[in-house]
N, C-alpha and C. Protein backbone atom coordinates (compact mmCIF):
# COMPACT_ATOMS: atom_id res chain seq x y z
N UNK A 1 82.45 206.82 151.16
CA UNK A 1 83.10 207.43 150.00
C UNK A 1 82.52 208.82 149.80
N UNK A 2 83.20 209.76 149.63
CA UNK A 2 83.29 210.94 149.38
C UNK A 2 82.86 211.35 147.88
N UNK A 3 81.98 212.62 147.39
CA UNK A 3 81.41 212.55 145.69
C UNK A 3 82.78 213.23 145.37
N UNK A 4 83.71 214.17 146.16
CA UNK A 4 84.91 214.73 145.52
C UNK A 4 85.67 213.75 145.54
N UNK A 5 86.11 212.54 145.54
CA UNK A 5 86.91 211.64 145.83
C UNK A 5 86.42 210.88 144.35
N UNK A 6 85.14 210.90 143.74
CA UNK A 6 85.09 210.42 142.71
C UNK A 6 84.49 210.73 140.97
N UNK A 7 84.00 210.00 140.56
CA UNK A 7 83.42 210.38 139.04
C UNK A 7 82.04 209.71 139.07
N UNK A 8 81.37 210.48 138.18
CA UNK A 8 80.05 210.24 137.78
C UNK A 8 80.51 209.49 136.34
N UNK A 9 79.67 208.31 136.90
CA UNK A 9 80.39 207.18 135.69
C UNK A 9 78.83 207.52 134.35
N UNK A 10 77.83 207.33 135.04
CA UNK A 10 76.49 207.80 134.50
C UNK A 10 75.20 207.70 135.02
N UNK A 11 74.15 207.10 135.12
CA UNK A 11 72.76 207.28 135.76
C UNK A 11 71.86 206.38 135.31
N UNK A 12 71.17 206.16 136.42
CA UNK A 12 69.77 204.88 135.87
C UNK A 12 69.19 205.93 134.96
N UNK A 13 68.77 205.20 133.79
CA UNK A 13 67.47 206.03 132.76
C UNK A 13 66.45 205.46 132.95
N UNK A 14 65.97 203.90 133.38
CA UNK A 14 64.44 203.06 133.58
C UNK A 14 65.25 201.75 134.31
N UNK A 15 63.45 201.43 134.97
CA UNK A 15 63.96 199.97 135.07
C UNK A 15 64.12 199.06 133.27
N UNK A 16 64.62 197.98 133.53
CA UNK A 16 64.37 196.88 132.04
C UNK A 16 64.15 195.43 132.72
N UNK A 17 62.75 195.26 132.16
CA UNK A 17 62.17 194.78 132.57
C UNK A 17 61.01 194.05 134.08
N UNK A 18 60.99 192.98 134.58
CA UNK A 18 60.48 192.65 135.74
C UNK A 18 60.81 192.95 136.63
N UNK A 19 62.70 192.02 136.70
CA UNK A 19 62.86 191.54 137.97
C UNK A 19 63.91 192.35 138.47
N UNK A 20 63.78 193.75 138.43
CA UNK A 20 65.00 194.21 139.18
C UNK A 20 66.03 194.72 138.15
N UNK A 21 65.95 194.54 137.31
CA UNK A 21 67.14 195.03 135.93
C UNK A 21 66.99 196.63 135.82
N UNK A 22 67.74 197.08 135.87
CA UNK A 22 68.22 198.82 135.54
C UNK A 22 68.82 199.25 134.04
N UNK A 23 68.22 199.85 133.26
CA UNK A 23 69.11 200.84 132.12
C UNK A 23 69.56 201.49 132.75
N UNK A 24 70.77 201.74 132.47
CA UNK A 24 71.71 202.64 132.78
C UNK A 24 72.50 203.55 131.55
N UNK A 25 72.73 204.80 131.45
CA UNK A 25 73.06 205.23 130.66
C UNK A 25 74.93 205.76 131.03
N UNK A 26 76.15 205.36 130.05
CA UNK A 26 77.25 205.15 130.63
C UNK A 26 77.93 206.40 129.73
N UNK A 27 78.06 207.13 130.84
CA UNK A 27 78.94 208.91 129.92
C UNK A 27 80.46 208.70 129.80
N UNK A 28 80.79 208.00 129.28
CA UNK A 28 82.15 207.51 128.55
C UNK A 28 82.21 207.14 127.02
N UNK A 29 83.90 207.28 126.81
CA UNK A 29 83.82 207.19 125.18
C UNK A 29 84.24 205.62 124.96
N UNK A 30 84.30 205.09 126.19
CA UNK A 30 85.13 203.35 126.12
C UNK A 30 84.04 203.23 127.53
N UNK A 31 83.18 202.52 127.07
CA UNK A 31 81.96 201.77 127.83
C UNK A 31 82.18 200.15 128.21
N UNK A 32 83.33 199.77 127.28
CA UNK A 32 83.70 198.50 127.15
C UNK A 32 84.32 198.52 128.26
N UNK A 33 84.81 199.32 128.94
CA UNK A 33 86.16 199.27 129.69
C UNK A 33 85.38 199.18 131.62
N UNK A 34 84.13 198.81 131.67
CA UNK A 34 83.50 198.81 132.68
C UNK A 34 82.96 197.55 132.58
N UNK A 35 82.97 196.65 131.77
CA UNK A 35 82.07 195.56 131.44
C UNK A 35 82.32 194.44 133.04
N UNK A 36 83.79 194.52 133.24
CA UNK A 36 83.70 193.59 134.66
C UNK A 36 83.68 194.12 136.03
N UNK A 37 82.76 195.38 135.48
CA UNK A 37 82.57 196.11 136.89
C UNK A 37 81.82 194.90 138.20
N UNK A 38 82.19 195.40 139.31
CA UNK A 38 81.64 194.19 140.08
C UNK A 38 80.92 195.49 140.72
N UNK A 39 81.23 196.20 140.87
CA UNK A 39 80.09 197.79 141.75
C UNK A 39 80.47 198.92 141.76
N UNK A 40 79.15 199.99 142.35
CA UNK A 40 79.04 200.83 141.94
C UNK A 40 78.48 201.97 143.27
N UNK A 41 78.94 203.16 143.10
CA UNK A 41 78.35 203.62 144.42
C UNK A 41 77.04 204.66 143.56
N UNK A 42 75.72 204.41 144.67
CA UNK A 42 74.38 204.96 144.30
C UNK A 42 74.60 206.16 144.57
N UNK A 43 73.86 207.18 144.21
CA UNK A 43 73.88 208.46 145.24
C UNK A 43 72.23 208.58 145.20
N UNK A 44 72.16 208.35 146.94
CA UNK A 44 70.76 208.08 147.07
C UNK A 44 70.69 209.31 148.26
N UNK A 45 69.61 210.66 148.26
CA UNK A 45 69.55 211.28 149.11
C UNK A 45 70.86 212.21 149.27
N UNK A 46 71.85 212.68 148.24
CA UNK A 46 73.31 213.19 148.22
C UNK A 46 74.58 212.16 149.03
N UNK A 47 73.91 210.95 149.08
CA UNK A 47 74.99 209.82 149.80
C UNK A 47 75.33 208.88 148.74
N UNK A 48 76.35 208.70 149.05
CA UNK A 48 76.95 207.33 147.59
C UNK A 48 77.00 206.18 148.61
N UNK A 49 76.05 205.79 148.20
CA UNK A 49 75.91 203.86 149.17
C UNK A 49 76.28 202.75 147.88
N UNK A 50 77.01 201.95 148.55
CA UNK A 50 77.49 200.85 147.20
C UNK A 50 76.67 199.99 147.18
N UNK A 51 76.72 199.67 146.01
CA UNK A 51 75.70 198.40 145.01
C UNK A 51 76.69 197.61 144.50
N UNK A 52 76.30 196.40 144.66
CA UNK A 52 77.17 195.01 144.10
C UNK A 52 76.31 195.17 142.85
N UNK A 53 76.91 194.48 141.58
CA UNK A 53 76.34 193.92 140.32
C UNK A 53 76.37 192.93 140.20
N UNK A 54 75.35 191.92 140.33
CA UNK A 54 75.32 190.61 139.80
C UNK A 54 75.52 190.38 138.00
N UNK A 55 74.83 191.11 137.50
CA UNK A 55 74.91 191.34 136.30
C UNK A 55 75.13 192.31 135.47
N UNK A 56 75.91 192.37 134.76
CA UNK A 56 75.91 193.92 133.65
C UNK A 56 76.43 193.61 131.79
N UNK A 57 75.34 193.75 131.04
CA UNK A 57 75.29 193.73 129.73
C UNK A 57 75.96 195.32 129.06
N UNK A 58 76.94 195.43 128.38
CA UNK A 58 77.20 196.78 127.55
C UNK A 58 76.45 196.67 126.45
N UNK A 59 75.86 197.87 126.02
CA UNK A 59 74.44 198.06 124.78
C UNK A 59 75.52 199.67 124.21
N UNK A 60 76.33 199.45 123.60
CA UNK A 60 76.58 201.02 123.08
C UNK A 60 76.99 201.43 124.19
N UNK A 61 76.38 203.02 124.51
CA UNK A 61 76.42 203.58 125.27
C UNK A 61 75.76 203.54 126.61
N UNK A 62 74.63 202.35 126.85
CA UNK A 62 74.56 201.73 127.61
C UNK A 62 74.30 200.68 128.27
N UNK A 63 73.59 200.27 129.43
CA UNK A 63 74.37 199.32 129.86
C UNK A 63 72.54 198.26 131.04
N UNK A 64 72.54 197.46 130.69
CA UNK A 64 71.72 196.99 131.39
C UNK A 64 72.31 195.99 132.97
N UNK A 65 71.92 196.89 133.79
CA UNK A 65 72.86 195.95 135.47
C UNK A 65 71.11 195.41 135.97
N UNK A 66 72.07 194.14 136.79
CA UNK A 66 71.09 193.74 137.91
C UNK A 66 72.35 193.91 139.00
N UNK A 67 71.56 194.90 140.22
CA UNK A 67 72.04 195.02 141.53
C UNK A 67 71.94 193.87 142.02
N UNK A 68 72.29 193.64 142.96
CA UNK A 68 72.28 192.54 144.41
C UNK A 68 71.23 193.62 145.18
N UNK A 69 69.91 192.63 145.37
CA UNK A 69 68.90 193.70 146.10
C UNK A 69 68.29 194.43 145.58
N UNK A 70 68.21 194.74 143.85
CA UNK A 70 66.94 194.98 143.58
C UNK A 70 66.14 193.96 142.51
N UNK A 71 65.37 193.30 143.43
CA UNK A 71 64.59 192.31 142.57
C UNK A 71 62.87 192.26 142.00
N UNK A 72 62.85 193.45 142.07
CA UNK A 72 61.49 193.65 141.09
C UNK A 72 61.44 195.37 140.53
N UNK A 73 60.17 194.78 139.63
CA UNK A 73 60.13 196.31 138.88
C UNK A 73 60.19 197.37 140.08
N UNK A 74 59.59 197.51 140.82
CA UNK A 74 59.00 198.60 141.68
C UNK A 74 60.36 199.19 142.55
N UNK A 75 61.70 198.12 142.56
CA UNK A 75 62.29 198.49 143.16
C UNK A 75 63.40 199.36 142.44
N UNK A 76 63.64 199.12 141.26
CA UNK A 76 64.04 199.29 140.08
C UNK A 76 63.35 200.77 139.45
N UNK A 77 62.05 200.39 139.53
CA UNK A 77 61.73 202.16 139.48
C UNK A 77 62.33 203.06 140.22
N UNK A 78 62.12 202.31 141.53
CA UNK A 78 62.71 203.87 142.64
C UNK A 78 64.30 204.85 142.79
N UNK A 79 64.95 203.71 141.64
CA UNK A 79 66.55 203.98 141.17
C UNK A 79 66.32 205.07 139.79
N UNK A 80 65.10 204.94 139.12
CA UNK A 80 65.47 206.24 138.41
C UNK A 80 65.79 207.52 138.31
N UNK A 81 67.20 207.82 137.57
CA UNK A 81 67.75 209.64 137.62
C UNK A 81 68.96 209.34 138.15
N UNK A 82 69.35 208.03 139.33
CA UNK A 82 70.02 208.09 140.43
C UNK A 82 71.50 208.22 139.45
N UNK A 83 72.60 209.26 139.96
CA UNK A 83 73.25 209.10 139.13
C UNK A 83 74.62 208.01 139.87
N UNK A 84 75.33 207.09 139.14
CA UNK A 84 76.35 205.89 139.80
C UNK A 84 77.83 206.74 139.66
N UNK A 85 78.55 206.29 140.77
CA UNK A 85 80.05 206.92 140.62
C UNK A 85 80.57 205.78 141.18
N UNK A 86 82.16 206.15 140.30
CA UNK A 86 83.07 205.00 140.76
C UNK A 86 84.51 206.27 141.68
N UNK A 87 85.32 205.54 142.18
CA UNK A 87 86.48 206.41 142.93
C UNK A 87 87.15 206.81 141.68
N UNK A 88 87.94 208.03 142.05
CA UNK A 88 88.08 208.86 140.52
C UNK A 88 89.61 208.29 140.26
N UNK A 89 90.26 206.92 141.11
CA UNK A 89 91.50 205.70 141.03
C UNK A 89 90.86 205.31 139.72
N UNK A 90 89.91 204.99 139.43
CA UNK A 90 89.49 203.86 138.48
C UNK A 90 89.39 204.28 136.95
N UNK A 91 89.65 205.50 137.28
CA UNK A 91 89.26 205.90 135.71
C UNK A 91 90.51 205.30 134.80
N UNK A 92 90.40 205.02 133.49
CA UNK A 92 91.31 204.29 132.81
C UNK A 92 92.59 205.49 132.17
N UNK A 93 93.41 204.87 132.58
CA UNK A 93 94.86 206.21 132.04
C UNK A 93 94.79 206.75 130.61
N UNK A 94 95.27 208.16 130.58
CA UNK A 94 95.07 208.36 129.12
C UNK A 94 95.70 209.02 128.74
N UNK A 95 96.01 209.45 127.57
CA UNK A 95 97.34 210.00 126.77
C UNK A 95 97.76 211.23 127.31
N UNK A 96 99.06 211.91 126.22
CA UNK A 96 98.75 213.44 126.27
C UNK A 96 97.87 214.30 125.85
N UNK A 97 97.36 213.81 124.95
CA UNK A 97 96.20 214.50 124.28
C UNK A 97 94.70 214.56 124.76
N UNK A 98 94.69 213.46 125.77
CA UNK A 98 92.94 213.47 126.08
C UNK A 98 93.36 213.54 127.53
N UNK A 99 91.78 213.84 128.08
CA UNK A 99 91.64 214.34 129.63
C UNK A 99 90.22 214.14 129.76
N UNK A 100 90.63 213.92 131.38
CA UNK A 100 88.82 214.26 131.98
C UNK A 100 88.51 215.23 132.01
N UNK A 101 87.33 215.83 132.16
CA UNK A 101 86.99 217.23 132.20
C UNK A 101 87.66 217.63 133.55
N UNK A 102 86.79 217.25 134.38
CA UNK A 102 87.48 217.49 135.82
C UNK A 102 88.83 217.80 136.23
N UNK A 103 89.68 216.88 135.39
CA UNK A 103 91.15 216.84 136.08
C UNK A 103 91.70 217.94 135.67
N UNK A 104 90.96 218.75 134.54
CA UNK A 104 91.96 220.13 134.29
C UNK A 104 91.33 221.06 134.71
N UNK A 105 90.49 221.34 135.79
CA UNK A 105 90.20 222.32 136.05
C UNK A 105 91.04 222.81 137.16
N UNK A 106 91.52 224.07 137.28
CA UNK A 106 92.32 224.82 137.79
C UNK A 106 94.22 224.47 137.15
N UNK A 107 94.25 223.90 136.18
CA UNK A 107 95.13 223.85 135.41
C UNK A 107 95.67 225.22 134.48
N UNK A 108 97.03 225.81 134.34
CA UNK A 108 97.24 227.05 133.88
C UNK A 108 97.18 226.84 131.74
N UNK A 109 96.58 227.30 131.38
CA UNK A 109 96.47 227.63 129.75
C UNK A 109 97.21 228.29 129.30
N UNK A 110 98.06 227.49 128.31
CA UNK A 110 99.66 228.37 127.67
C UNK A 110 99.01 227.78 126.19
N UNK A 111 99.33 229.36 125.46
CA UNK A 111 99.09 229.38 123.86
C UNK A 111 100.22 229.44 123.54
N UNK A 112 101.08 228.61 122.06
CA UNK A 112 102.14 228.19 121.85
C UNK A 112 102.99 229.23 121.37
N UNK A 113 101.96 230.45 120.76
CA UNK A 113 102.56 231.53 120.56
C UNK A 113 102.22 233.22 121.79
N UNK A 114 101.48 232.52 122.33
CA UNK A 114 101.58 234.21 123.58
C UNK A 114 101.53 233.80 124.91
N UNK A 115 101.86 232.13 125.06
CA UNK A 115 102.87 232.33 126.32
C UNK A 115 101.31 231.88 126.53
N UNK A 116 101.36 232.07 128.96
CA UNK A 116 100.27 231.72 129.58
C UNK A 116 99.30 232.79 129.18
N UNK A 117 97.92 232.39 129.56
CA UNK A 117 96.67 232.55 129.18
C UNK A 117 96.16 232.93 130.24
N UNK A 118 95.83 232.00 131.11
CA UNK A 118 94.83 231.68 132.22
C UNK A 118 94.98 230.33 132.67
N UNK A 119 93.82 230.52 133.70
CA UNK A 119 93.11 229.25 134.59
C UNK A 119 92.57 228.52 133.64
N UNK A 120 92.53 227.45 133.67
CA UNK A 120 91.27 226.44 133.12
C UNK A 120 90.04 226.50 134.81
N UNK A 121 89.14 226.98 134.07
CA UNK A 121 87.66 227.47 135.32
C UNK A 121 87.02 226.24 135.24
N UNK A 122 86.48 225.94 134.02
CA UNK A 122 85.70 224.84 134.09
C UNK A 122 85.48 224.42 132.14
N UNK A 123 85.03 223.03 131.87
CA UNK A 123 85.01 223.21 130.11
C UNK A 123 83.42 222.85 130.31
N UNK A 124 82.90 223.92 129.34
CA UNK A 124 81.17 223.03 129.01
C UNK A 124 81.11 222.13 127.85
N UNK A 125 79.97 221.24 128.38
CA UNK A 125 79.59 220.28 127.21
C UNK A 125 78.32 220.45 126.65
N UNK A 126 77.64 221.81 126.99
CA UNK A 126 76.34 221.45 126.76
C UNK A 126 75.85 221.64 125.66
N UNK A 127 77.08 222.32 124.58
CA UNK A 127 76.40 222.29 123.29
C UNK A 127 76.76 221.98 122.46
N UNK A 128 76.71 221.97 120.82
CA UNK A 128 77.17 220.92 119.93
C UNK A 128 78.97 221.19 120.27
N UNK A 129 79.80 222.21 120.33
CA UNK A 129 81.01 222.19 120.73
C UNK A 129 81.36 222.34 122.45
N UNK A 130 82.24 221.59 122.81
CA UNK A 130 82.61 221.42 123.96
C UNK A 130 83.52 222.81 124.18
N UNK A 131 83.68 223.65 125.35
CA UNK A 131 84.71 224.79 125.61
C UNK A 131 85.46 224.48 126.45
N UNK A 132 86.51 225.35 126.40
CA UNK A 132 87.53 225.59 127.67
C UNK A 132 86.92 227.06 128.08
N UNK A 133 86.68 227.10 129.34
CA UNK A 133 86.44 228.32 130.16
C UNK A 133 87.92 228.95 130.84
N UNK A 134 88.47 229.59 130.46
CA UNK A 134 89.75 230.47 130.90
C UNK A 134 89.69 231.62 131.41
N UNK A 135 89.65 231.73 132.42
CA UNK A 135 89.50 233.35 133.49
C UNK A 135 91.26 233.38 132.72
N UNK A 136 90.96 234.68 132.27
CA UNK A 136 92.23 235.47 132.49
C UNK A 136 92.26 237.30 133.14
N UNK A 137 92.96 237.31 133.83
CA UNK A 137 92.27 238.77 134.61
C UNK A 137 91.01 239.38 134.69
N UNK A 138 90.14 238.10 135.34
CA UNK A 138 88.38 238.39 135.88
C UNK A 138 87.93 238.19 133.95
N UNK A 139 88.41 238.00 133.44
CA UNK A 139 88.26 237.84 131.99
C UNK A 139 87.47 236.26 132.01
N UNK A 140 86.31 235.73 131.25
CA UNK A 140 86.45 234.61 130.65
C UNK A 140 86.47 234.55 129.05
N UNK A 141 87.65 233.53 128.67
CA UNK A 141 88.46 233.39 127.29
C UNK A 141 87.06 231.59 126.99
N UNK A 142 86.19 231.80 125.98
CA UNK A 142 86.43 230.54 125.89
C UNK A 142 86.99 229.75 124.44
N UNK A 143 87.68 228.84 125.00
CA UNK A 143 88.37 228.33 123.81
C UNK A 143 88.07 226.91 123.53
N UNK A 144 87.40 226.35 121.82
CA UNK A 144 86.85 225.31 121.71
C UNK A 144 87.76 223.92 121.91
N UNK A 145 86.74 223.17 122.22
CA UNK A 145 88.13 221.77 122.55
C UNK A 145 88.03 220.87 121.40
N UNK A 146 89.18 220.94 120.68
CA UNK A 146 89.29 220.35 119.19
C UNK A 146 90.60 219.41 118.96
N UNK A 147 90.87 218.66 118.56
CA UNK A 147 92.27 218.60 118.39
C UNK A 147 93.44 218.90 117.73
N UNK A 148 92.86 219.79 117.03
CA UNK A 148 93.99 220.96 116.29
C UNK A 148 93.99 222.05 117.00
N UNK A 149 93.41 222.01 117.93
CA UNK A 149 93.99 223.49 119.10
C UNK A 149 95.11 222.71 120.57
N UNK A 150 94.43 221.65 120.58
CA UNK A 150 95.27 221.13 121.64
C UNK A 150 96.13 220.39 121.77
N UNK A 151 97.17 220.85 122.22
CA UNK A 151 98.61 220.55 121.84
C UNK A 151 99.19 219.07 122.50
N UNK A 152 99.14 219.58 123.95
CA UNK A 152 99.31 218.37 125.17
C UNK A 152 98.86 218.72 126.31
N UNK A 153 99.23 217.78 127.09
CA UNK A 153 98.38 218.19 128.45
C UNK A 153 99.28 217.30 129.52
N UNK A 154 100.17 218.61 130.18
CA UNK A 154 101.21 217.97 131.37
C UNK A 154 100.89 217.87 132.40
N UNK A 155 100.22 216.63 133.14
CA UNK A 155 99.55 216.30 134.35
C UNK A 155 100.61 216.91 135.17
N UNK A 156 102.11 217.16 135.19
CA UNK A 156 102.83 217.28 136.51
C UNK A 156 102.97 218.46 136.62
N UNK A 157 102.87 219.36 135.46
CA UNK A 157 103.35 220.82 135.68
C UNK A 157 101.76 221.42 135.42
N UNK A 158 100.39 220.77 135.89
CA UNK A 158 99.07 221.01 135.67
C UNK A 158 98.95 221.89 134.57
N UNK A 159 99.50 221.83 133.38
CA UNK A 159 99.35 222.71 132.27
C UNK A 159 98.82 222.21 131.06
N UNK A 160 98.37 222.31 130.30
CA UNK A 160 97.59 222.87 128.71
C UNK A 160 97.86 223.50 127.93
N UNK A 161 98.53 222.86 126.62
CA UNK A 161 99.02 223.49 125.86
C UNK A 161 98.57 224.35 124.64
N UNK A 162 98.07 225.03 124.12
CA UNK A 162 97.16 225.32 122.98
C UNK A 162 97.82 225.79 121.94
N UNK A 163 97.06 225.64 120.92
CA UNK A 163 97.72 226.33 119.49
C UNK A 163 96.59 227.15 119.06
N UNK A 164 96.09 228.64 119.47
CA UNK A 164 94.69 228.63 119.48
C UNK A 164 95.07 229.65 118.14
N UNK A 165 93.46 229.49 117.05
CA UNK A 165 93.27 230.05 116.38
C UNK A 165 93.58 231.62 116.51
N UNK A 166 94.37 232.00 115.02
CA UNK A 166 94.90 233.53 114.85
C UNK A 166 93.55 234.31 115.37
N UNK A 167 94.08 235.75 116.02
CA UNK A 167 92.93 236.00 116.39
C UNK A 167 91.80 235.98 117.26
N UNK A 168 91.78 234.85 117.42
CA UNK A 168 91.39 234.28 118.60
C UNK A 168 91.01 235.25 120.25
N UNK A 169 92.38 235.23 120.92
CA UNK A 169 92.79 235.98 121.76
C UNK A 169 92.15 236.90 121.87
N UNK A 170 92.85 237.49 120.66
CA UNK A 170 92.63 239.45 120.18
C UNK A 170 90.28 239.74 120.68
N UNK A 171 90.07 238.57 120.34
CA UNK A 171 88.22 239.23 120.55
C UNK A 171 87.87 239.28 122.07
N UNK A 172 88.86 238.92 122.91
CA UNK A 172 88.43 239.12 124.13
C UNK A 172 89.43 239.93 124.64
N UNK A 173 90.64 240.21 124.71
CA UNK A 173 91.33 241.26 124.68
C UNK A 173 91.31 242.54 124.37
N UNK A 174 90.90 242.60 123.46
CA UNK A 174 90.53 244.05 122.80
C UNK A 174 89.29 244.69 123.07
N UNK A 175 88.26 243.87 123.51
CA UNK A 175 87.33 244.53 123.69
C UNK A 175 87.08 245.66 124.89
């Protein structure tokens, strides 16, 4: 299996407990929706090798597994950081309104009142608000991801709809 072929579902954080049990921390907003996972691919060394689950408990946001094959602490240590992906088939379908990050990147950005925008480049998460990164002529636009800015999102015509704040535009334009 290929890492472009899939998703980073989330990552060992510790072993739990003795015999082989893994915390796992699960970067989804529906954690429930993995509970009869039967496996998982490792990325050990930049390779995704699959792991069977004998066991997996949902805790919130995450998730306590026992692999097939790791049966003590020590082995269980050596899985920490490792981050788990599933094939990016599996992800669960979702409206017009929500998206993976991933799937809109290189998607075109149309504001409801000035027409196309840009590329969708990439969205960050790393701080208390999530962005849309929009190259528009060597330009980056970023625009926050809220749901009073975002309109829909047409998987077939790869587009993004926005209603972006008055103004908005105009501070990267004008400058």
């Amino acid at each position: 299996m290929r890492a472009e072929d899939c998703f980073q579902l989330g990552y060992v954080t510790k072993p739990h407990g003795l015999k082989g049990e893994v915390s796992i921390f699960l970067d989804t907003d529906v954690p429930e929706y993995y509970q009869e996972m039967e496996s998982v691919f490792v990325q050990i060394e930049n390779k995704l090798v699959p792991f069977f689950i004998d066991n997996i408990e949902i805790r919130k946001d995450r998730a306590i597994v026992k692999f097939e094959g790791v049966d003590s602490l020590e082995d269980a240590e050596s899985m920490r950081g490792m981050g788990l992906y599933l094939p990016a088939d599996q992800l669960p379908p979702l409206d017009d309104k929500s998206f993976y990050y991933h799937e809109i990147e290189g998607f075109t950005a149309q504001d409801v009142h000035h027409g196309e925008i840009g590329v969708i480049n990439t969205v960050y998460s790393s701080g208390p608000q999530d962005l849309f990164s929009i190259l528009f002529n060597s330009k980056e636009i970023l625009v926050p991801v809220h749901d009073d800015i975002l309109v829909r999102i047409n998987r077939d015509e790869k587009k993004v709809v926005l209603s972006l704040p008055e103004g908005l535009l105009d501070l990267y334009l004008n400058e």
